[in-house]
PDB file of N, CA and C in Angstrom:
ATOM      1  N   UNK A   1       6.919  -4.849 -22.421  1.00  0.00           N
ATOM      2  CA  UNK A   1       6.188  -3.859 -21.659  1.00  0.00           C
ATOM      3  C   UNK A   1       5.864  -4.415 -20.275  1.00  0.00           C
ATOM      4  N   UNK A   2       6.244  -3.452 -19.070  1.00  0.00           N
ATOM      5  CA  UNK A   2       5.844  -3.970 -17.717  1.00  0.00           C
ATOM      6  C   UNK A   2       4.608  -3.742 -17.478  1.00  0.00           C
ATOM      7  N   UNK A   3       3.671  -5.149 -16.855  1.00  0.00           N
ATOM      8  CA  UNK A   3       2.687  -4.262 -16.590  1.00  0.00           C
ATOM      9  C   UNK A   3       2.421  -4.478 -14.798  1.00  0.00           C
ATOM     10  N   UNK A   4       2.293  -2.971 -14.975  1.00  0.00           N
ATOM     11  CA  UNK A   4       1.949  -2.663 -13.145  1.00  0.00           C
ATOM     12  C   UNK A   4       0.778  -2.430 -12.606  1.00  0.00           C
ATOM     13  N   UNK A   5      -0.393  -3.529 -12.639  1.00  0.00           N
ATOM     14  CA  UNK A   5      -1.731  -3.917 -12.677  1.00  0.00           C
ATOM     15  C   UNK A   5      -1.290  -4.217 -11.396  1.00  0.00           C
ATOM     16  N   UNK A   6      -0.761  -5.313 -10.707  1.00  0.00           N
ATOM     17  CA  UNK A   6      -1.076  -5.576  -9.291  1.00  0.00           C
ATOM     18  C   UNK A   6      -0.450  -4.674  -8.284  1.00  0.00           C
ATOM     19  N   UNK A   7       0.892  -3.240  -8.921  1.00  0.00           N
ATOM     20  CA  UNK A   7       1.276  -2.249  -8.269  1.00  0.00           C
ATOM     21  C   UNK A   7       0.052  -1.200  -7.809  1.00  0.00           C
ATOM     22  N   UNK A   8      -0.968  -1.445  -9.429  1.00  0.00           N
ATOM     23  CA  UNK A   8      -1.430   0.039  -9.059  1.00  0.00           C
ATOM     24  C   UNK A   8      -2.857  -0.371  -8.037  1.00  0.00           C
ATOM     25  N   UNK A   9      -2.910  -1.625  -7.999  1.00  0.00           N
ATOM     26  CA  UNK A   9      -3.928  -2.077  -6.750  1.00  0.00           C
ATOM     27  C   UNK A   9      -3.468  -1.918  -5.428  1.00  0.00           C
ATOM     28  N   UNK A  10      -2.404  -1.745  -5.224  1.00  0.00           N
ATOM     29  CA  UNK A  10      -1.598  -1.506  -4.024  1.00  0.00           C
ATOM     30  C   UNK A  10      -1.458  -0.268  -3.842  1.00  0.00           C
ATOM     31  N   UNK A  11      -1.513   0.266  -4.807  1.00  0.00           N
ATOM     32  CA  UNK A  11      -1.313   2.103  -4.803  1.00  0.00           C
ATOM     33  C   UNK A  11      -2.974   2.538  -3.691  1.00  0.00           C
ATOM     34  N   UNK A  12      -3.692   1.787  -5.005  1.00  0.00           N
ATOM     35  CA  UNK A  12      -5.116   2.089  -4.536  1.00  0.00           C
ATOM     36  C   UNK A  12      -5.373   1.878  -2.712  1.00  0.00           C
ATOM     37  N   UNK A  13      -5.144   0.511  -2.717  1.00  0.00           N
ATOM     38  CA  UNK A  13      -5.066   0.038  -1.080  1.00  0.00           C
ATOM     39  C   UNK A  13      -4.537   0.442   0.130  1.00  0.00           C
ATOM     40  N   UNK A  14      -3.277   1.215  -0.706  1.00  0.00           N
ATOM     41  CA  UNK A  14      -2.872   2.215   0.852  1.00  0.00           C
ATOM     42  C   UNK A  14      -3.364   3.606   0.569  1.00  0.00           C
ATOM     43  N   UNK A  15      -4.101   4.117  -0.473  1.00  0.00           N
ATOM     44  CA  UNK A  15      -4.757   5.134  -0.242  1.00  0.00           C
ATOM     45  C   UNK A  15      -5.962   5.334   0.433  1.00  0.00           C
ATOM     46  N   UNK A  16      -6.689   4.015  -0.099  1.00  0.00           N
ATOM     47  CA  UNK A  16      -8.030   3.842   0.755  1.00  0.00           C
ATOM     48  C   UNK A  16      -7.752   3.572   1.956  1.00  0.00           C
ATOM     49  N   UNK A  17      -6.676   3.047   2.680  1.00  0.00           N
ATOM     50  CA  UNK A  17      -6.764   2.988   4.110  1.00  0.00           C
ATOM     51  C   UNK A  17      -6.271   3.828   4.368  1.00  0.00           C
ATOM     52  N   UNK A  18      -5.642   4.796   4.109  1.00  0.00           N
ATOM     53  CA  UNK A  18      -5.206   5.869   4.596  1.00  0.00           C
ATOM     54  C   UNK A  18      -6.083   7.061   4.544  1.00  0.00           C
ATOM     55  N   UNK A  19      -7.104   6.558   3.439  1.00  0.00           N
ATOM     56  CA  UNK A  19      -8.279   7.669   3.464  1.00  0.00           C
ATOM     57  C   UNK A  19      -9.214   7.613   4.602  1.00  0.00           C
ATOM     58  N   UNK A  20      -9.336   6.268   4.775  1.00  0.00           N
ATOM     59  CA  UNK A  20     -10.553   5.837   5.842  1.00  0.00           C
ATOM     60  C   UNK A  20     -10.325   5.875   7.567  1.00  0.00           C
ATOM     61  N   UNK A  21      -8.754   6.162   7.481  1.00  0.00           N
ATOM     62  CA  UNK A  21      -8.030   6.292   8.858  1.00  0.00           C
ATOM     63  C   UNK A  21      -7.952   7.298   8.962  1.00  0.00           C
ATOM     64  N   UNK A  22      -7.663   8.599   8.285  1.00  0.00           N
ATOM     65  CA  UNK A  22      -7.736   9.958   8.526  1.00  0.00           C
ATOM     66  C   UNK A  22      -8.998  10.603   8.445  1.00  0.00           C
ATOM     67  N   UNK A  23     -10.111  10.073   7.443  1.00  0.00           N
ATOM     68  CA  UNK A  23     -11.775  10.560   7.518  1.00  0.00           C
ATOM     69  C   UNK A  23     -12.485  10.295   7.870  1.00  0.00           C
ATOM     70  N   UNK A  24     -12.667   8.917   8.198  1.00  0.00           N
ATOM     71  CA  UNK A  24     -13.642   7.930   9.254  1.00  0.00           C
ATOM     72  C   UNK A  24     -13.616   7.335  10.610  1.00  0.00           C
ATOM     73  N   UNK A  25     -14.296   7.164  10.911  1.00  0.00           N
ATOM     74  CA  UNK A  25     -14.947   7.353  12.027  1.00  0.00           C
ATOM     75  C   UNK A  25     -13.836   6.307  12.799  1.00  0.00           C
ATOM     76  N   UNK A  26     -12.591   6.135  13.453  1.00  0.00           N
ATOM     77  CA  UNK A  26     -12.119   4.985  13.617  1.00  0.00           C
ATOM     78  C   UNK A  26     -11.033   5.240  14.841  1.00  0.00           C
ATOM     79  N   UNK A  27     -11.302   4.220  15.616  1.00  0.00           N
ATOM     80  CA  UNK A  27     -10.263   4.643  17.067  1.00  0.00           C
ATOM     81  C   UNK A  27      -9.053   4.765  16.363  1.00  0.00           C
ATOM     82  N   UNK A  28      -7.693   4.815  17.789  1.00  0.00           N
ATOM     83  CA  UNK A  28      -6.675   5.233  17.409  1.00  0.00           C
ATOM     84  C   UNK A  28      -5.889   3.469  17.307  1.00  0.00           C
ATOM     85  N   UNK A  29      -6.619   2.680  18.021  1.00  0.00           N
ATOM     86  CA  UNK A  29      -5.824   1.074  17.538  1.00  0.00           C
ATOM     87  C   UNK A  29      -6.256   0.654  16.085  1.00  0.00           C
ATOM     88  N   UNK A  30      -7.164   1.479  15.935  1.00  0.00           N
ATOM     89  CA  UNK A  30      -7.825   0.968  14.177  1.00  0.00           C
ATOM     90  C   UNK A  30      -6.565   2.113  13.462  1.00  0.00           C
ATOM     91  N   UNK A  31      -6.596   3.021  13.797  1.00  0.00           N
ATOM     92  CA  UNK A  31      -5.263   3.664  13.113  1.00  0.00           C
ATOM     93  C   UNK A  31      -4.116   3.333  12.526  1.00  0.00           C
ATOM     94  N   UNK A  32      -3.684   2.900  13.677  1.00  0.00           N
ATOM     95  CA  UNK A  32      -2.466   2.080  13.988  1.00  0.00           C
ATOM     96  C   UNK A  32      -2.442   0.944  13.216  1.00  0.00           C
ATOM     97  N   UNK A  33      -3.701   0.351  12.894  1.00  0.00           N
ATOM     98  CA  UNK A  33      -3.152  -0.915  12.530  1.00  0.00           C
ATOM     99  C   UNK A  33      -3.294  -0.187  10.843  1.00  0.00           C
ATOM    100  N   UNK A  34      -4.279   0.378  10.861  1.00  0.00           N
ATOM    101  CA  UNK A  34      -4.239   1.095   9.205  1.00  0.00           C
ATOM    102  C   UNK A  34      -2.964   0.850   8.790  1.00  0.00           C
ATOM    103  N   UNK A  35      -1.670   2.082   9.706  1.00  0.00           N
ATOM    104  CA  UNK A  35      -0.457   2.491   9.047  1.00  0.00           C
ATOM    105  C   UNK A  35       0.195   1.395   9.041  1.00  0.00           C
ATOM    106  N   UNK A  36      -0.116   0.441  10.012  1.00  0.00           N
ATOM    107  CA  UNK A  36       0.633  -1.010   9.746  1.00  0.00           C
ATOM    108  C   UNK A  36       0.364  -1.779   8.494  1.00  0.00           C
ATOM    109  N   UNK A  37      -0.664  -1.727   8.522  1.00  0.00           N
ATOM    110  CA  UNK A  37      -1.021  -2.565   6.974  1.00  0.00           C
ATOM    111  C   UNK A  37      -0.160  -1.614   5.975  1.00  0.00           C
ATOM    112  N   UNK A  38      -0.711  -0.401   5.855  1.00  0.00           N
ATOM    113  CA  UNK A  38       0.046   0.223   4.867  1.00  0.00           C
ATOM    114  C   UNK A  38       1.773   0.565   4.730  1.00  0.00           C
ATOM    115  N   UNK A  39       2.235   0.431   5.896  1.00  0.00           N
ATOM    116  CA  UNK A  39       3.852  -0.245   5.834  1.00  0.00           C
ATOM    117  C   UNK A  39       4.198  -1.538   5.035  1.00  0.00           C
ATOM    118  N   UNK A  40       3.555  -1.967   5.472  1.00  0.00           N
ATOM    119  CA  UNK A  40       3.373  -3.537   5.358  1.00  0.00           C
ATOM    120  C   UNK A  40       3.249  -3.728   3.117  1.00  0.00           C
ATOM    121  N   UNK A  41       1.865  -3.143   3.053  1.00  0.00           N
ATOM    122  CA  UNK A  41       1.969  -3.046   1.235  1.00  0.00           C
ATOM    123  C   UNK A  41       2.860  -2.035   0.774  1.00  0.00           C
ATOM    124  N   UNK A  42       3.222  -0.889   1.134  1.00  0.00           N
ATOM    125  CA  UNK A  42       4.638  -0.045   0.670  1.00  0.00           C
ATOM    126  C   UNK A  42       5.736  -0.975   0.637  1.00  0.00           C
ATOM    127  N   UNK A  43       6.243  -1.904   1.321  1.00  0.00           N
ATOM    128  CA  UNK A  43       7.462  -2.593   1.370  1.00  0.00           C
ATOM    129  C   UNK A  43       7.106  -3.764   0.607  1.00  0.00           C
ATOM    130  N   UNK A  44       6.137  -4.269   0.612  1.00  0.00           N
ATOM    131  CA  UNK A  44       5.824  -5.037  -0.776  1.00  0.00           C
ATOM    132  C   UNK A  44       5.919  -4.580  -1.864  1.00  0.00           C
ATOM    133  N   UNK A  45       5.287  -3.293  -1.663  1.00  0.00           N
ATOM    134  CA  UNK A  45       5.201  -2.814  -3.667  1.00  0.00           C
ATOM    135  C   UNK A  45       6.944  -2.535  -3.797  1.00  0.00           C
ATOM    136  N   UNK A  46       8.063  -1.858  -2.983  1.00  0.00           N
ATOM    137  CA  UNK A  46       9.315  -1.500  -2.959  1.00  0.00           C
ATOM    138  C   UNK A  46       9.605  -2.365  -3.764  1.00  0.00           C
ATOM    139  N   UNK A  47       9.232  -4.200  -3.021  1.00  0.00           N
ATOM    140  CA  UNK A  47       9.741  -5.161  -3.641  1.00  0.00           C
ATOM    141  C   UNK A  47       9.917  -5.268  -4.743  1.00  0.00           C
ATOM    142  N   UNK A  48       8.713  -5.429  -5.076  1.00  0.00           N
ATOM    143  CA  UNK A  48       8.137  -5.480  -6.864  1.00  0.00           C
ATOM    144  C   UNK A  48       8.885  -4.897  -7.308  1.00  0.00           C
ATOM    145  N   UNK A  49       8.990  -3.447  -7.410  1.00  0.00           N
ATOM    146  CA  UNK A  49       9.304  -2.822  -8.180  1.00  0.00           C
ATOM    147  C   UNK A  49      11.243  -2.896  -8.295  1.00  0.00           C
ATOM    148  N   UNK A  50      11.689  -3.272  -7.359  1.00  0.00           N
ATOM    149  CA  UNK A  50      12.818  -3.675  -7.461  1.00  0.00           C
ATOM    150  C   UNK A  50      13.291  -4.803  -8.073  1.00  0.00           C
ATOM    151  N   UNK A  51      12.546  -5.749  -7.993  1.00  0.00           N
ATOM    152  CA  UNK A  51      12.092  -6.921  -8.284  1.00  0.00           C
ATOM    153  C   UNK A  51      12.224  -6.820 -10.055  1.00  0.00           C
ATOM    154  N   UNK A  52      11.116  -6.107 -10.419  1.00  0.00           N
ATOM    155  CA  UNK A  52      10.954  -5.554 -11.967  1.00  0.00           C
ATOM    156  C   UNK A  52      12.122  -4.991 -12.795  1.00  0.00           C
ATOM    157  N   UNK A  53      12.595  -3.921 -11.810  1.00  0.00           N
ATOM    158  CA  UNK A  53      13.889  -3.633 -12.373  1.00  0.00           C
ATOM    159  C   UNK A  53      15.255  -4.000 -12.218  1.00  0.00           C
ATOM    160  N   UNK A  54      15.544  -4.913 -11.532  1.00  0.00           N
ATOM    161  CA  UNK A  54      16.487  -6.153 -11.933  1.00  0.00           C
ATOM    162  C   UNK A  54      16.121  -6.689 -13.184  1.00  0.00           C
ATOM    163  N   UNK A  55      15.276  -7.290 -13.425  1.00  0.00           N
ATOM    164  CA  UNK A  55      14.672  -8.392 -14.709  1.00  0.00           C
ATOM    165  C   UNK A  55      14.453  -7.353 -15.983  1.00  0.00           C
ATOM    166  N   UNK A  56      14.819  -6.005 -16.000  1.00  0.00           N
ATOM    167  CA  UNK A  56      14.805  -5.194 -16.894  1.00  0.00           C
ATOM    168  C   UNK A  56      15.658  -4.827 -17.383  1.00  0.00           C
TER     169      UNK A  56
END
């Protein structure tokens, strides 16, 4: 059984910054760097999960 405990923390992490960049109170360089971070953990989690299903 896979377990996707440190995927679904990543799930969580680009939702919350993506929540807090579109609802809170935050310039447009705090934006920016939001969607950067969250590029940034999407292409990590890609990894993983590619990662996972090779070894499967």
């Amino acid at each position: 059984m896979v377990d996707f405990f440190s995927e679904s923390i990543s799930l969580e992490r680009i939702d919350l910054l993506l929540r807090l960049a579109t609802k809170g109170d935050c310039s447009n360089d705090e934006r920016y760097q939001a969607l950067i971070w969250c590029s940034e953990l999407a292409t990590q989690l890609v990894k993983q999960f590619d990662e996972n299903e090779k070894s499967h």
